[in-house]
Protein backbone atom coordinates (compact mmCIF):
# COMPACT_ATOMS: atom_id res chain seq x y z
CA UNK A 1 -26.30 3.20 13.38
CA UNK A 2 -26.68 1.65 17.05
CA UNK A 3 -29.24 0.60 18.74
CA UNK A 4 -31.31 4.07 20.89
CA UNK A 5 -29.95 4.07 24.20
CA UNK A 6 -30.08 6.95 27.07
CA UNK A 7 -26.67 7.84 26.85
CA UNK A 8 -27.45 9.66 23.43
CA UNK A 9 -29.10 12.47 24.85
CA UNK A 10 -30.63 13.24 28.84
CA UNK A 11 -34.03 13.75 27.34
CA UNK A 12 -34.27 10.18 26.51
CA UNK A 13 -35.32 7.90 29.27
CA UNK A 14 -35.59 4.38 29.65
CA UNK A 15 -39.01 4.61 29.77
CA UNK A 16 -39.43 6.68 26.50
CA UNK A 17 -36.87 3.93 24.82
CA UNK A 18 -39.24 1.05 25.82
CA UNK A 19 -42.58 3.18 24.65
CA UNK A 20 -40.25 3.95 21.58
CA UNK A 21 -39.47 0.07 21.05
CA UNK A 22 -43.33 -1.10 21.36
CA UNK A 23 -43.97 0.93 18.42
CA UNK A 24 -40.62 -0.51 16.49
CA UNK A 25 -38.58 2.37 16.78
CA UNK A 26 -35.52 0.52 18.19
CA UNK A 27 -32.15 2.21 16.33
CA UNK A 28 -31.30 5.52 15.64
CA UNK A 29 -31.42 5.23 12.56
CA UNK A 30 -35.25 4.31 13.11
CA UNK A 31 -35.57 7.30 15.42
CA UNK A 32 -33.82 10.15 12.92
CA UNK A 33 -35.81 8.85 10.01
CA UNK A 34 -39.14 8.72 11.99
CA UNK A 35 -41.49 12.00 11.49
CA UNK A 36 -40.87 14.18 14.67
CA UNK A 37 -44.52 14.88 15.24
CA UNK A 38 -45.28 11.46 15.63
CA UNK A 39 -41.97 10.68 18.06
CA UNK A 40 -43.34 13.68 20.00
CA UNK A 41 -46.65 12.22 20.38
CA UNK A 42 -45.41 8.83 21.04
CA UNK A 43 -42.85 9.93 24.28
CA UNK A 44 -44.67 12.70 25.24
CA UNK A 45 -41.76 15.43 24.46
CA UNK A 46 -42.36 18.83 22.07
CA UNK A 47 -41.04 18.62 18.58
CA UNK A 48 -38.45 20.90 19.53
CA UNK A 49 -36.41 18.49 22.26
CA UNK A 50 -36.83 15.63 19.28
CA UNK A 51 -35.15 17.83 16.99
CA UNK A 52 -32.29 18.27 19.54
CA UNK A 53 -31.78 14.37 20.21
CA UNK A 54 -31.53 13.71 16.48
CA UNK A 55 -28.86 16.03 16.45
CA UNK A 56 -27.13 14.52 19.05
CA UNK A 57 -27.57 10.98 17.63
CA UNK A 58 -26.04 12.47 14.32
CA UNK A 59 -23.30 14.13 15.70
CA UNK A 60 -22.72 10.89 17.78
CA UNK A 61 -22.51 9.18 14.23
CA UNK A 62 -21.41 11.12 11.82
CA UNK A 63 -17.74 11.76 10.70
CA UNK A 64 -16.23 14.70 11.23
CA UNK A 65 -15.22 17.27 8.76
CA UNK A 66 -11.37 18.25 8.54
CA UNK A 67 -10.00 20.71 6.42
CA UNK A 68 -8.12 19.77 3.25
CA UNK A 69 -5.29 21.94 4.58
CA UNK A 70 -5.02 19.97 7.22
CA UNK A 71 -5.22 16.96 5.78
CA UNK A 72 -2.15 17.81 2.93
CA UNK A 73 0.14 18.87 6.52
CA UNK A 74 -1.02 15.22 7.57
CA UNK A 75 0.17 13.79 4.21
CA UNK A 76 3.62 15.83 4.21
CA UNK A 77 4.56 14.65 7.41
CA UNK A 78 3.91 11.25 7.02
CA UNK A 79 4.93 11.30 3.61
CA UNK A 80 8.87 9.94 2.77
CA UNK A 81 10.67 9.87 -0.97
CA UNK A 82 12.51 6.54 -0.78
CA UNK A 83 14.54 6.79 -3.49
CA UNK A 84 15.95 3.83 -6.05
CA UNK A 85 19.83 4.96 -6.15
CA UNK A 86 19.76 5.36 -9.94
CA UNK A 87 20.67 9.02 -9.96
CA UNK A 88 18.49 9.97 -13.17
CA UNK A 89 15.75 8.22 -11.98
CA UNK A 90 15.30 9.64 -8.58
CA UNK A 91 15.90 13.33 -10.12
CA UNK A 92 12.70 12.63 -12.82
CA UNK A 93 10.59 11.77 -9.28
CA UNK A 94 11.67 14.51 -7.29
CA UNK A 95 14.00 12.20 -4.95
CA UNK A 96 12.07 9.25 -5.21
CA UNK A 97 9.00 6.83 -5.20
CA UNK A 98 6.39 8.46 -2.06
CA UNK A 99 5.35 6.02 0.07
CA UNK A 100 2.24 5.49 0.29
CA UNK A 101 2.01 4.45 -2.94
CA UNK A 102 2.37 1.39 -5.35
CA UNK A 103 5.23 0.91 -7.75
CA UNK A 104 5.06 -2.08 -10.50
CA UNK A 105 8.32 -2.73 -11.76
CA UNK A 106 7.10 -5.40 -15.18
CA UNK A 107 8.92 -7.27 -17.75
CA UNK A 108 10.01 -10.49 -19.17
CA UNK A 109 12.24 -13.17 -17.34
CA UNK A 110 16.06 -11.70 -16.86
CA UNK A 111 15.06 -8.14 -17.62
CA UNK A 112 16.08 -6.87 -14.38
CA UNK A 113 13.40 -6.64 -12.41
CA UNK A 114 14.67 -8.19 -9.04
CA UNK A 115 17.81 -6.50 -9.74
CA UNK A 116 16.28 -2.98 -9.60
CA UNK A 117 14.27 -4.06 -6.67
CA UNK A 118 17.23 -5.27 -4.91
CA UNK A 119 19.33 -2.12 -5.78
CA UNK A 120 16.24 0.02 -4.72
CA UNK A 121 16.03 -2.02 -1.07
CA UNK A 122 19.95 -1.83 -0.83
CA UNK A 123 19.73 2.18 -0.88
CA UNK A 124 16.51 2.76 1.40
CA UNK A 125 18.28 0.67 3.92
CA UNK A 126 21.83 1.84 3.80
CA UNK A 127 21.76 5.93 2.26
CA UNK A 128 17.94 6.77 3.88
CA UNK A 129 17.93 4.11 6.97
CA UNK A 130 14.52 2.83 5.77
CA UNK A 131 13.67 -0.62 7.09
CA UNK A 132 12.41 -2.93 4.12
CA UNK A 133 10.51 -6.38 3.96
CA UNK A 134 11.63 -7.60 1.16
CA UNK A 135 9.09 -10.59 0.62
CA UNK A 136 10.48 -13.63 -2.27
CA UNK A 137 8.87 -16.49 -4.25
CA UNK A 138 12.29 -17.62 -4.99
CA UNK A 139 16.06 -18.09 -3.14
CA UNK A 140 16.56 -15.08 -0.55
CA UNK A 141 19.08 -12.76 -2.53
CA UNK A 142 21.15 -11.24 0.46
CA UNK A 143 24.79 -11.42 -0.73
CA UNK A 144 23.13 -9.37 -3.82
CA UNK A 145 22.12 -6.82 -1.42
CA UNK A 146 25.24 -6.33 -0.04
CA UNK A 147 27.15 -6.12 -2.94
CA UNK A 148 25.09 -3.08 -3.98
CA UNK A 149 25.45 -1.92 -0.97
CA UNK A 150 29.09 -2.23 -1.46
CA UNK A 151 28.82 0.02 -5.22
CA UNK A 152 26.72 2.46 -3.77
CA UNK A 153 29.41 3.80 -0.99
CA UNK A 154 32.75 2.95 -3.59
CA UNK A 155 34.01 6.59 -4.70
CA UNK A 156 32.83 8.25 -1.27
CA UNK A 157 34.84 8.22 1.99
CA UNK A 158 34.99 5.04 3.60
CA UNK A 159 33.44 5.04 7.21
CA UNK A 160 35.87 4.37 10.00
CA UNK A 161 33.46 1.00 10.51
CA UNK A 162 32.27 0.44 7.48
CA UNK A 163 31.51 -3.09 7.70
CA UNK A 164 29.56 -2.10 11.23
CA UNK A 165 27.42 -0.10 8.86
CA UNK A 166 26.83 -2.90 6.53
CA UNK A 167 25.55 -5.36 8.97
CA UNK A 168 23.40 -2.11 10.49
CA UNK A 169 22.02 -1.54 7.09
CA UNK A 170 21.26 -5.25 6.28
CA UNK A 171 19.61 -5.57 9.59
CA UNK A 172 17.27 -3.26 8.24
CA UNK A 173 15.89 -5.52 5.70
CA UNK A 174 13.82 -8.13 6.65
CA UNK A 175 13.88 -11.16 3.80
CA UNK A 176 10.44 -13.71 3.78
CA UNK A 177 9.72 -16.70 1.50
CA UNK A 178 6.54 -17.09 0.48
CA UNK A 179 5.80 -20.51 -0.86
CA UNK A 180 1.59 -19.63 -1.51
CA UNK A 181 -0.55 -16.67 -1.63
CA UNK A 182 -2.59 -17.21 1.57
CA UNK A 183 1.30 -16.85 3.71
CA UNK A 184 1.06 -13.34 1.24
CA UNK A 185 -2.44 -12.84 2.99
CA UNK A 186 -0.82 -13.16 6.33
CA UNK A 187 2.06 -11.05 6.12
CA UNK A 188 0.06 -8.41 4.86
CA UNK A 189 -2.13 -8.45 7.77
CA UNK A 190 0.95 -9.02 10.63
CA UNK A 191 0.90 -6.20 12.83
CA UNK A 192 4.40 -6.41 12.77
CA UNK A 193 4.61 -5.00 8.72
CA UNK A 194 3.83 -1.60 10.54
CA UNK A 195 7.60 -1.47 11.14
CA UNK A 196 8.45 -1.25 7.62
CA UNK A 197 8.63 1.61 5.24
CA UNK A 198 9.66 -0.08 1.98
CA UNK A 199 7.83 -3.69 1.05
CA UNK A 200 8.82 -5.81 -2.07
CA UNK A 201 6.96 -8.36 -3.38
CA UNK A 202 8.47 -10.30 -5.61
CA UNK A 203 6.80 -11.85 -7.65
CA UNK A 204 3.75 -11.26 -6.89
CA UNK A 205 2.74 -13.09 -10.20
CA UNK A 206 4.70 -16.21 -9.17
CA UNK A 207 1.91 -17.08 -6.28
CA UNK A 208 -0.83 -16.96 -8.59
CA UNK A 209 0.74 -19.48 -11.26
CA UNK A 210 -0.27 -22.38 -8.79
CA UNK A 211 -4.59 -21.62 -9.37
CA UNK A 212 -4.14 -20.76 -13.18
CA UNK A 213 -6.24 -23.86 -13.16
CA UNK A 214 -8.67 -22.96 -10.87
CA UNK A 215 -12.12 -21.38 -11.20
CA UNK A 216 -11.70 -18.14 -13.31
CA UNK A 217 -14.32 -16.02 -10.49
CA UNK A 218 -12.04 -17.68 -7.49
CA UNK A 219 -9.19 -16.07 -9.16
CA UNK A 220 -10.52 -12.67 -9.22
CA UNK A 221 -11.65 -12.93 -6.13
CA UNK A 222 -8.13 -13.29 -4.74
CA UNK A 223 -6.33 -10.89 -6.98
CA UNK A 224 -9.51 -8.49 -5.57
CA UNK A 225 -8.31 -8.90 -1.98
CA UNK A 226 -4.72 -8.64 -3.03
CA UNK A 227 -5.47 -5.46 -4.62
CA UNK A 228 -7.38 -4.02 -1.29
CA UNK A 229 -4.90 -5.53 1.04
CA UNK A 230 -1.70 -3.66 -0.58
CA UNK A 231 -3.52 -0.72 -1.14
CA UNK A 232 -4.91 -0.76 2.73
CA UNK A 233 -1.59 -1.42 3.94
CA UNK A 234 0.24 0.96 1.62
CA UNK A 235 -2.05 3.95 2.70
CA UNK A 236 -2.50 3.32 6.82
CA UNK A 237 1.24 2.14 6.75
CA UNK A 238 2.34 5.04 4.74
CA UNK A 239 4.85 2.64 2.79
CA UNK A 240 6.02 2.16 -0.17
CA UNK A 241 5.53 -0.97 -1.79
CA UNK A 242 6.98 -2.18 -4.63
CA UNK A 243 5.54 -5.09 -6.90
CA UNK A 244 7.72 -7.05 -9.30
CA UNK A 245 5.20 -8.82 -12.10
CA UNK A 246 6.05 -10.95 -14.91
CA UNK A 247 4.93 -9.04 -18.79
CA UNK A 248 2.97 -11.11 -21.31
CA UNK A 249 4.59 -12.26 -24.52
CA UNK A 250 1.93 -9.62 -26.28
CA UNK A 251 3.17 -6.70 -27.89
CA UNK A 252 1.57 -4.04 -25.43
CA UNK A 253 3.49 -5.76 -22.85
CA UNK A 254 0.63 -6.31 -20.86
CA UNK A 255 1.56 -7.46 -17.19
CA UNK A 256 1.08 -11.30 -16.71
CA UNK A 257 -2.34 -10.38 -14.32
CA UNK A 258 -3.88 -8.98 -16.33
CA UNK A 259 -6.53 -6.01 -17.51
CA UNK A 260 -8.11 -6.49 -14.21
CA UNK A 261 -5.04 -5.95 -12.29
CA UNK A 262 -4.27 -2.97 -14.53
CA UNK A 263 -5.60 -0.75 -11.94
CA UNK A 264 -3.78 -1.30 -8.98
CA UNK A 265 -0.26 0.46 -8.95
CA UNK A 266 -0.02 3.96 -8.57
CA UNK A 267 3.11 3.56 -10.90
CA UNK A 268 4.29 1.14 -13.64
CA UNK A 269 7.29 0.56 -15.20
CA UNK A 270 8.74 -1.85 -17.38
CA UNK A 271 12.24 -3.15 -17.85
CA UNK A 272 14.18 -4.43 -20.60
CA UNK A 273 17.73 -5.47 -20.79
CA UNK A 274 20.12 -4.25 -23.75
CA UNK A 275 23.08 -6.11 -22.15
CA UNK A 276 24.80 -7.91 -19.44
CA UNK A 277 24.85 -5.07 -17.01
CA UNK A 278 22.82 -2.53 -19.14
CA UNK A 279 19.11 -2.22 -18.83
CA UNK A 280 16.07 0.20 -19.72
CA UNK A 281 13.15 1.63 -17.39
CA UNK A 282 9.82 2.67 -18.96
CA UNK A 283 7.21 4.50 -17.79
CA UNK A 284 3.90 3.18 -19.30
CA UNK A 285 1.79 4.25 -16.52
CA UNK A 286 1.72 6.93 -13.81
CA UNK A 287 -1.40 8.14 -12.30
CA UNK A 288 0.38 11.38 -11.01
CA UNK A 289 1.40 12.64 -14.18
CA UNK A 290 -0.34 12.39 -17.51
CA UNK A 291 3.37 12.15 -19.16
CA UNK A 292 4.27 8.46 -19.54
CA UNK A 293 6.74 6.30 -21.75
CA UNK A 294 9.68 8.41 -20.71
CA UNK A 295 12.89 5.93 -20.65
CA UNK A 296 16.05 5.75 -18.66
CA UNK A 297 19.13 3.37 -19.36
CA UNK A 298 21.25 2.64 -17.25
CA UNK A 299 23.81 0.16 -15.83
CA UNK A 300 23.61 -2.50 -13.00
CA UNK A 301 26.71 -4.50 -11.72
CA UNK A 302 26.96 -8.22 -12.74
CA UNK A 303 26.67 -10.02 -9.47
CA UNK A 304 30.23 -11.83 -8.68
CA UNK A 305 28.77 -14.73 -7.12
């Protein structure tokens, strides 16, 4: 709480404040958890006025109650289902991932992951006119991009200017190298990610390789903060934000951060591959349904490049 001032109520004077401070009563919190009686005695005021400025100086502090109603209308407005493009997928989640939430997509090395995350980014963008910050540890993957964007309008009517709505839709994605995790700390404090409603990280365990070596508490300590931050900017941003993570070589597939990190998403899934162009989603945890390990399969394009 502040520090007592006269503005809190017109039955304190500055007088009464510098009485009041002589005898170390110098906050409000001092003054609210000070015996009235004695306040009275001190100022010169009945019990009854002392009673009224505490209330003031609580209501002047305390948060306000809202109504859960209102807070769910708050949440469904604000609230968007960006979908992935992978038809059986988006029907299991009711149209898609909400934002405002964190999806881990895990697995081993050329299991998909950045594929699906790509895919996912080309469909906000181009089908739901999401922007997306799509934010890379390795080469910027924009010609992938537009290929799916490409697959995901062949079999419908072509636009008149189709490749006008290509360049719109890629416009919408904004691609970022990151090269260390403090340029991750950064962009997830820019103003400017306010923009977005989609963010990709990948891979997120990538930037931590580089202080494997490092003191085991000074690693926490950053995958703490990296944990807030996402979760900070994926609720006040109402995004969606979308992890890629490397999986351990154990056979629980752990991801490659580990037990502490197991906390964090909202949602994870792990991928597989079964072929060139053929690949499996898992569920193996989902804090919004008790149902996990249910399994899709489906099929990717090989990129022509």
């Amino acid at each position: 709480m502040n520090n007592l001032a006269v503005s809190f109520s017109h039955l304190l004077t500055a007088q009464k404040l510098e009485v009041l401070k002589n005898h170390d009563i110098k906050t409000s919190l001092d003054f609210v958890q000070t015996n009235n009686d004695k306040i009275a005695h001190m100022i010169g005021c009945n019990v009854s006025e002392i009673i009224k400025i505490k209330e003031a100086i609580l209501s002047l502090n305390n948060s306000q109650a809202t109504r859960g109603d209102k807070l769910y209308d708050v949440t469904l407005t604000t609230t968007t289902l960006v979908g992935t493009g992978i038809a059986g997928i988006d029907e299991y989640f009711g149209g898609g991932f909400p934002t405002g939430t964190i999806v881990e997509v895990c697995g081993h090395s050329n299991s998909g992951k950045t594929q699906f995350a790509l895919h996912l980014s080309a469909h906000a963008s181009l089908n739901q006119l999401q922007t997306v910050a799509y934010l890379s540890t390795s080469s910027i993957n924009a010609e992938r991009v537009l290929e799916f964007m490409k697959i995901l309008k062949s079999g419908t009517n072509e636009p008149k200017n189709f490749s006008g709505l290509l360049e719109d839709s890629l416009k919408r994605i904004s691609f970022t190298y990151l090269s260390d995790i403090q340029q991750l700390f950064e962009m997830l404090w820019n103003p400017d990610m306010a923009r977005f409603r989609v963010v990709v990280i990948d891979s997120l365990a990538s930037l931590f390789l580089p202080i494997l070596g490092d003191s085991f508490n000074d690693a926490i300590a950053l995958l703490n903060k990296v944990a807030s931050d996402l979760k900070r900017l994926a609720v006040e941003n109402r995004c969606l934000i979308v992890i890629i993570n490397h999986a351990s070589n154990g056979p629980a597939q752990m991801p490659f951060l580990g037990r502490y990190w197991l906390h964090v998403p909202n949602l994870r899934l792990h991928s597989k591959r079964l072929s060139s162009n053929e690949f499996q989603l898992t569920i193996v945890t989902n804090v919004h349904s008790p149902i996990n390990e249910v399994q899709w399969i489906f099929s990717l394009p090989q990129s022509t490049a």
